[in-house]
Protein backbone atom coordinates (compact mmCIF):
# COMPACT_ATOMS: atom_id res chain seq x y z
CA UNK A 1 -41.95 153.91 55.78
CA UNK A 2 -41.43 150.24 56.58
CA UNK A 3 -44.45 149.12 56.58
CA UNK A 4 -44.66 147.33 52.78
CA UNK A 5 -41.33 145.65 54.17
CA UNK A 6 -42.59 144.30 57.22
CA UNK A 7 -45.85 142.80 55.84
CA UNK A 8 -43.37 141.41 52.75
CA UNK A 9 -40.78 139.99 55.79
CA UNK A 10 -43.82 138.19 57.75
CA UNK A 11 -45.74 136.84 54.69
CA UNK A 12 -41.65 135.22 54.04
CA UNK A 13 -41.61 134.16 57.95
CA UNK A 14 -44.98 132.77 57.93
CA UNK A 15 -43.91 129.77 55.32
CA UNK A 16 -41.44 129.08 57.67
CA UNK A 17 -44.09 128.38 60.09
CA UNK A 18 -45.95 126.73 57.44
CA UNK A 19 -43.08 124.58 57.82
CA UNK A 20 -42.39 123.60 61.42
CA UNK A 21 -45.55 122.76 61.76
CA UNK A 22 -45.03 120.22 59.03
CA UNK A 23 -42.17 118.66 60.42
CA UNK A 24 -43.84 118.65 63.97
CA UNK A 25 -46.80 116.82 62.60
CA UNK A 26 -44.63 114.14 60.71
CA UNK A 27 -41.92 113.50 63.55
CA UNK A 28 -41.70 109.94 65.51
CA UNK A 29 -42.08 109.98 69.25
CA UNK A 30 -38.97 109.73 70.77
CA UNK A 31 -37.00 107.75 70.94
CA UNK A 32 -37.97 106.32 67.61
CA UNK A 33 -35.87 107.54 64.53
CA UNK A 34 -37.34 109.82 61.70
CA UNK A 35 -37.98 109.18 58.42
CA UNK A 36 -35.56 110.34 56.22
CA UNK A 37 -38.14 112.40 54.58
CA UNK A 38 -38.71 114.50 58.16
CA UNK A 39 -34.67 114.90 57.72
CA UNK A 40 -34.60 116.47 55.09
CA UNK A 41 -37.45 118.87 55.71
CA UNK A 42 -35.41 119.63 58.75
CA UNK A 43 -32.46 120.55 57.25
CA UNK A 44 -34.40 122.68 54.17
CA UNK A 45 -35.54 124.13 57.66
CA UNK A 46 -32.62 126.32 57.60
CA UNK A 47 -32.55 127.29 54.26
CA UNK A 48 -36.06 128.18 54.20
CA UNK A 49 -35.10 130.44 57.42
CA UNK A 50 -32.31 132.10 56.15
CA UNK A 51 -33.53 133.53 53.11
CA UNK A 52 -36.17 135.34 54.99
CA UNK A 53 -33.49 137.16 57.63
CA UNK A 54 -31.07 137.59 54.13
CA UNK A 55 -34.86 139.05 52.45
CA UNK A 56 -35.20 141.49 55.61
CA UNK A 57 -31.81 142.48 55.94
CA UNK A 58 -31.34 143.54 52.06
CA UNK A 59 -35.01 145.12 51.81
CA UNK A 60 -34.61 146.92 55.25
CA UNK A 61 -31.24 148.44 54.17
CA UNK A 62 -32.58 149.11 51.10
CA UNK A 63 -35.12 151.19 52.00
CA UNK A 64 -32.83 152.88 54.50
CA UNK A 65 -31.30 154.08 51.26
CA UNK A 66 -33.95 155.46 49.67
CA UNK A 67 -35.08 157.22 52.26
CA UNK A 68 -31.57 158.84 52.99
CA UNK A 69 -31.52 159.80 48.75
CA UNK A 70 -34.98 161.39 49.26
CA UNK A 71 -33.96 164.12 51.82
CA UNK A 72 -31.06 165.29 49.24
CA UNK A 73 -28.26 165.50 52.32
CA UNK A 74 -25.10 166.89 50.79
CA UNK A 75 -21.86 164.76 51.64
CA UNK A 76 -20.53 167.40 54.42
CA UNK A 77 -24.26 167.00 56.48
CA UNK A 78 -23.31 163.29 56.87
CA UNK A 79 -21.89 162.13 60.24
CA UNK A 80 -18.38 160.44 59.36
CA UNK A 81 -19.14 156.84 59.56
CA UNK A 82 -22.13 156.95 57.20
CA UNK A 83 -19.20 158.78 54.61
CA UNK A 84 -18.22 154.94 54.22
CA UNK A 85 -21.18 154.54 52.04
CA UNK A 86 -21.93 157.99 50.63
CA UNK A 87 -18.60 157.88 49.11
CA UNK A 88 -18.55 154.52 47.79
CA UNK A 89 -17.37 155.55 44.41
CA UNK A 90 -15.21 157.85 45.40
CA UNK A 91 -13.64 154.90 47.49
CA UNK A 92 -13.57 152.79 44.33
CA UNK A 93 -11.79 155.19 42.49
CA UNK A 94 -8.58 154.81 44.50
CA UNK A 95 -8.83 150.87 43.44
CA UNK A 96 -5.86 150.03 41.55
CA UNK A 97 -5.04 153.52 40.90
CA UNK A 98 -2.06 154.41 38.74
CA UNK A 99 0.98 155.56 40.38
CA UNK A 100 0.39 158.99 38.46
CA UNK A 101 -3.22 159.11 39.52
CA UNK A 102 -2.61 158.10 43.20
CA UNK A 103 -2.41 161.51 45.04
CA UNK A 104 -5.21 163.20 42.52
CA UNK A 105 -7.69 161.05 43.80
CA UNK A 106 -6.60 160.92 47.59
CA UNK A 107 -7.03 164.66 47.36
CA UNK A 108 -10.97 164.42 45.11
CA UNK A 109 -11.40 161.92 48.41
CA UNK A 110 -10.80 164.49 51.13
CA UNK A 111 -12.13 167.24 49.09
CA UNK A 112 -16.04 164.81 48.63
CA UNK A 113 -16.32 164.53 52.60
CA UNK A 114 -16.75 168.80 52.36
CA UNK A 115 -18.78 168.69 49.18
CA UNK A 116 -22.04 170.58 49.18
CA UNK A 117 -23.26 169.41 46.24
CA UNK A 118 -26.63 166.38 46.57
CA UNK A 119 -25.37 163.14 45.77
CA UNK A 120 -27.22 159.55 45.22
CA UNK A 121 -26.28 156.42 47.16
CA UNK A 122 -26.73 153.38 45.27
CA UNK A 123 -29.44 151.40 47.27
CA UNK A 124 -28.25 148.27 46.76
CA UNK A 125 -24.80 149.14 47.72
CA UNK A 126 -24.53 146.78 50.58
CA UNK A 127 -26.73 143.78 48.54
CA UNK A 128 -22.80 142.27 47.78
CA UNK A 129 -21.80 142.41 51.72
CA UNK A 130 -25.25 140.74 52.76
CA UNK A 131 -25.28 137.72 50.74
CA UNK A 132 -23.98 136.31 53.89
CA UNK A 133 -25.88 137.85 56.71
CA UNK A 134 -23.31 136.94 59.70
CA UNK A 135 -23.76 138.66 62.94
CA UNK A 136 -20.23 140.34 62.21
CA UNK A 137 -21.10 142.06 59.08
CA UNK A 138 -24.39 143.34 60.67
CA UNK A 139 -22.14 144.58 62.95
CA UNK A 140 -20.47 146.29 60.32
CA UNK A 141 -22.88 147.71 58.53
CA UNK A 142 -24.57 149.04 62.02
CA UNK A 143 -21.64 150.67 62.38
CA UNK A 144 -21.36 152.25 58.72
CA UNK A 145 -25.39 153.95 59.70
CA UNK A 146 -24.05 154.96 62.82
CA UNK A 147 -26.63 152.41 65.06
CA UNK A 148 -24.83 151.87 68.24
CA UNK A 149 -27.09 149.77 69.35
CA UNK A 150 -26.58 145.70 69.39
CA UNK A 151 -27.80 143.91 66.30
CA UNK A 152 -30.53 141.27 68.17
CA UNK A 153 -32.60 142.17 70.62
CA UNK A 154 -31.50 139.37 73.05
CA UNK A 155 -27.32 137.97 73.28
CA UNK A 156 -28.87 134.74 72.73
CA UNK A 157 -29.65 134.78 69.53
CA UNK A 158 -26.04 136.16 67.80
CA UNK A 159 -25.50 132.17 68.66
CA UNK A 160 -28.67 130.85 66.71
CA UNK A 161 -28.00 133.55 63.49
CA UNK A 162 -24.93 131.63 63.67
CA UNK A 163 -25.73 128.42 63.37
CA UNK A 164 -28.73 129.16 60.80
CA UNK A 165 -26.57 131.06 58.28
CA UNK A 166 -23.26 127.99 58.95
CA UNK A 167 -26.02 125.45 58.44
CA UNK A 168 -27.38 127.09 55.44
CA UNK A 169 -24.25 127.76 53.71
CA UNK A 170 -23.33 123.74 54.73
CA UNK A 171 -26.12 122.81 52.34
CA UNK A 172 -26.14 125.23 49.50
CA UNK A 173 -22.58 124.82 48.96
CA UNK A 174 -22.83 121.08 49.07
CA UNK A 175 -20.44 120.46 52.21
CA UNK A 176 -23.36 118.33 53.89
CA UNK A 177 -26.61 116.82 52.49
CA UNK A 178 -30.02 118.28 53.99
CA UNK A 179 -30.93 114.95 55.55
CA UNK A 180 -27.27 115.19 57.13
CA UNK A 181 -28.14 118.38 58.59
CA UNK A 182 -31.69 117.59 59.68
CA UNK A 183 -30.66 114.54 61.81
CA UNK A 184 -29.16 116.65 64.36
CA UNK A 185 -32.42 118.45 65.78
CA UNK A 186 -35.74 118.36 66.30
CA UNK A 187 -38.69 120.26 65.99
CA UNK A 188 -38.46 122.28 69.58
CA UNK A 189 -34.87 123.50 68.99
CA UNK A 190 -36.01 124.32 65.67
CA UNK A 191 -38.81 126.77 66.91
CA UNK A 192 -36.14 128.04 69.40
CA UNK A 193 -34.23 129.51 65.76
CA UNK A 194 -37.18 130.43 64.42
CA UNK A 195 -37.94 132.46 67.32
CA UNK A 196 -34.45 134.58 67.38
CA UNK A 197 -34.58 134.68 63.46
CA UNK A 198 -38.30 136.10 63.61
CA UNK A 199 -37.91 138.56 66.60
CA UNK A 200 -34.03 139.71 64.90
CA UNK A 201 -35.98 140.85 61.46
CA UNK A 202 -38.70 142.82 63.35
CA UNK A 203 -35.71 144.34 65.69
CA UNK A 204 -33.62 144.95 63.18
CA UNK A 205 -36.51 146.45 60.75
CA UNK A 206 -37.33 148.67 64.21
CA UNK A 207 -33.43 150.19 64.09
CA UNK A 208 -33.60 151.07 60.96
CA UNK A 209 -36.74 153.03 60.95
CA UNK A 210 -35.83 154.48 64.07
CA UNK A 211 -32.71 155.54 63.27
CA UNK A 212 -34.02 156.89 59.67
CA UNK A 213 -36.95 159.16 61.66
CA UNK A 214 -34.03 160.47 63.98
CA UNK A 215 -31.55 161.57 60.95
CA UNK A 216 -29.25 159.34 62.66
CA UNK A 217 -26.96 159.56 59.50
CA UNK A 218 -26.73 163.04 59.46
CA UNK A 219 -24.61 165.49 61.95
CA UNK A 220 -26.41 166.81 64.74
CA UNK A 221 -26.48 170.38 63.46
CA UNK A 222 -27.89 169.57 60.46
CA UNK A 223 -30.72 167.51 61.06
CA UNK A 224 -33.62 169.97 61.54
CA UNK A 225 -32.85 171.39 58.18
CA UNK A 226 -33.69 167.72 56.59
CA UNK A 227 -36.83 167.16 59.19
């Protein structure tokens, strides 16, 4: 099921690794400076980098989504959590909601979480929340799928997503200059991101198929009937 997602996520990764290998090959021996021209492929570095974890995360949920739509689960099959997404318009509805219209909808809300009747989630519901793919909001949205388990497959890397998404934003929002960015590290710490970037996509790509073959969405006592 995520197989067209995972050969789509390592063709992105592999430029990265096009990459690194460039700026490896054009670095000074220490302790000599750098060219400002291996700067500034540094700091592209993480740019390049986080659009393929932003890429897997989107795609992956995604195609969560569209597998969840193509078993037809009615809204009362659904475990509670995953209710924060199945009844995202129902949610919108109560946004800025007349006084008059208030309790109508509070009660359409309650009555949706019983409903019986097939609805469709919009697949890219989340695309929004995951422009910026902090290790909090995967958090989040682990927790809206009902995956209890941690988003990276070692601690070590929630520090590294970190610093790759901070460092991107830095330079696509102008607060600091790629060259100012690239002076600060070199080529082995580099790898060392690439590394918990890579192995997070693959992990997190792993969760969500997982999770999707074991109806993790769906109640208990429901899932054989969607099998």
């Amino acid at each position: 099921m995520f197989d067209k997602i995972k050969e789509d996520v390592a063709a992105r990764l592999a430029e990265v690794f096009t990459l690194i290998g460039l700026i490896k090959a054009n670095e000074s021996p220490m302790p000599m400076q750098d060219s400002a021209e291996v700067k500034i492929l540094r700091g592209l570095f993480y740019v390049h980098l986080y659009s393929s974890l932003e890429f897997c995360v989107n795609k992956g949920v995604e195609r969560y989504l569209q597998g969840l739509n193509s078993l037809n689960v009615v809204p009362a099959h659904f475990e509670l959590q995953a209710l924060t997404f199945v009844l995202a318009n129902e949610f919108s509805s109560l946004r800025d909601v007349g006084e008059d219209k208030k309790w109508v909808k509070r009660l359409e809300l309650i009555s949706s979480q019983s409903s019986i009747v097939v609805g469709r989630v919009n697949d890219g519901l989340f695309g929004l929340y995951l422009q910026n793919v902090w290790p909090e909001r995967l958090e989040v949205l682990f927790a809206c799928l009902g995956i209890s388990l941690p988003i990276v497959p070692d601690p070590s890397y929630r520090l590294h997503l970190e610093e790759v998404v901070d460092k991107r934003n830095s330079i696509a929002h102008g607060r600091f200059s790629a060259m100012g960015i690239g002076g600060s590290r070199r080529s082995p710490e580099l790898e060392s991101r690439l590394k918990a970037v890579n192995d997070t996509c693959f992990y997190f790509l792993d969760c969500l198929e997982a999770h999707y073959q074991e109806r993790g969405s769906i109640k208990p006592a429901h899932r054989s009937a969607y099998e």
